[in-house]
Protein backbone atom coordinates (compact mmCIF):
# COMPACT_ATOMS: atom_id res chain seq x y z
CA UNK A 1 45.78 -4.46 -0.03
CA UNK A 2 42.91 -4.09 -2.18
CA UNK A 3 40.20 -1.43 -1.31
CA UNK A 4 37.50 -4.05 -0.16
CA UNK A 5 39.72 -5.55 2.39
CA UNK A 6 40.63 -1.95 3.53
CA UNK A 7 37.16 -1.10 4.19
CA UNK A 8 36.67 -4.16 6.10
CA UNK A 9 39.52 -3.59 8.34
CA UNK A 10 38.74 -0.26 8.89
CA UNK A 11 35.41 -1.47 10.56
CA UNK A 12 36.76 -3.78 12.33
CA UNK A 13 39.01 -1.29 13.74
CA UNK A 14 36.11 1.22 14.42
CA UNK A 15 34.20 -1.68 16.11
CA UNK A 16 36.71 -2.69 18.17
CA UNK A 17 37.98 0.80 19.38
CA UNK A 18 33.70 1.33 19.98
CA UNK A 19 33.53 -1.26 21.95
CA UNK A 20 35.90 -0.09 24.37
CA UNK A 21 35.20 3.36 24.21
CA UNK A 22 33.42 5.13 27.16
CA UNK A 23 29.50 6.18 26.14
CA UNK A 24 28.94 9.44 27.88
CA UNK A 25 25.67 11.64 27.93
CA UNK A 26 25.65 14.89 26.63
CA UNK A 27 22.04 16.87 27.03
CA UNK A 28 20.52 15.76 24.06
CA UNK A 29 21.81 12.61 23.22
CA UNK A 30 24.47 9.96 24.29
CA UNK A 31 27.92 10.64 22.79
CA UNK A 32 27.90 7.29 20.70
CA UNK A 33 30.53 6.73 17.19
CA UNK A 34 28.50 4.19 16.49
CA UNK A 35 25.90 6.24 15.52
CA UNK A 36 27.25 7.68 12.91
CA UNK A 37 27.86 3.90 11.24
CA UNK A 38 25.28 5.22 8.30
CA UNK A 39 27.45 7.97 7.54
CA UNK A 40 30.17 5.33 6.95
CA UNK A 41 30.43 5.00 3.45
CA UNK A 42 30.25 9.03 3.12
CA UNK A 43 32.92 9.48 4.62
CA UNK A 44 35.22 6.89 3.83
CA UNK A 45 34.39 7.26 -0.36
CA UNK A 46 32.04 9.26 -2.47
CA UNK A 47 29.04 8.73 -1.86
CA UNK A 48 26.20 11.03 -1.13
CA UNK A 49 25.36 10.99 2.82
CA UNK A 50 21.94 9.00 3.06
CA UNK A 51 19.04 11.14 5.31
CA UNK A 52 20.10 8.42 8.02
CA UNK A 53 23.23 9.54 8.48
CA UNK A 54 22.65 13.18 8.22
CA UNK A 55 20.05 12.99 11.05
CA UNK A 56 22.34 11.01 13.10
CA UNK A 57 25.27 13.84 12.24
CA UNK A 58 23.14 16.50 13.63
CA UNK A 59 22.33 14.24 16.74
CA UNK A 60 25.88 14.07 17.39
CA UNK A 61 27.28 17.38 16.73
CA UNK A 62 27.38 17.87 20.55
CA UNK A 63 29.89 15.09 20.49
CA UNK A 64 32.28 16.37 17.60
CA UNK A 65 35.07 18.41 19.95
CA UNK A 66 34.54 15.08 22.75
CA UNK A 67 35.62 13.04 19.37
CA UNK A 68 38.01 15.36 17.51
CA UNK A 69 39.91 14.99 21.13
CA UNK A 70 39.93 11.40 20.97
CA UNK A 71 43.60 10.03 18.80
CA UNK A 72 40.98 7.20 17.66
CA UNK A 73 38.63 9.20 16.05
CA UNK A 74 40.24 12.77 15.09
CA UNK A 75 41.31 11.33 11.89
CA UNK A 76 37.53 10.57 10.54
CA UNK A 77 35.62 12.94 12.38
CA UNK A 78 38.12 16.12 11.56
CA UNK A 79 39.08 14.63 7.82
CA UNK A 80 38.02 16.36 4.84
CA UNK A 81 35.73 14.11 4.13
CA UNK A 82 33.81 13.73 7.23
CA UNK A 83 33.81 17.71 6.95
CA UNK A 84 32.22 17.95 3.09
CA UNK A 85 29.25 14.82 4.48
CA UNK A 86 28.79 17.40 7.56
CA UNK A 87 28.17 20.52 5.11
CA UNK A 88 26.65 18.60 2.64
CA UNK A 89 23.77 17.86 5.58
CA UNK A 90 23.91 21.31 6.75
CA UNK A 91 25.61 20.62 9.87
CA UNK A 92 27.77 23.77 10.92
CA UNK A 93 31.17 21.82 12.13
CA UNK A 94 32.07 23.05 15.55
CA UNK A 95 35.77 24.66 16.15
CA UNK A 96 37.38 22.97 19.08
């Protein structure tokens, strides 16, 4: 499968599973994956988080052990990747 077509599926898997998934509230702000969508390509290649997805990491970091939990999600949100994007914005990555 080339890497394009990978990528594509792999949204369409993450939209899917999103759409299902239960939206709760944390203090701050709803526990959303969605909103980290800009930090997409971060995390899935190498490119440089944008400011949009570092500001949406650090709105979410409440959500990180709720997501790390989840079978769906643990493998993006606790990869290696998803880890260097969090450091890279400064976002201390929570032990669950």
């Amino acid at each position: 499968m080339k890497k394009g077509a990978a990528a594509v599926w792999w949204v369409v898997a993450i939209v899917v599973v999103l759409a299902v998934a239960e939206v709760h509230e944390t203090g701050a702000a709803p526990c959303n994956p969605v909103e980290l969508s800009p930090c997409l390509a971060a995390i899935s290649g190498s490119q440089p988080p944008s400011a949009e997805c570092c500001s949406k990491l650090k709105e979410q970091v409440p959500c990180f052990c709720d997501y790390v939990k989840n079978p769906v999600f643990k493998p993006y949100v606790d990869s290696p990747n998803a880890k260097k994007v969090a450091a890279t914005c400064g976002v201390a990555f929570p032990t669950c």
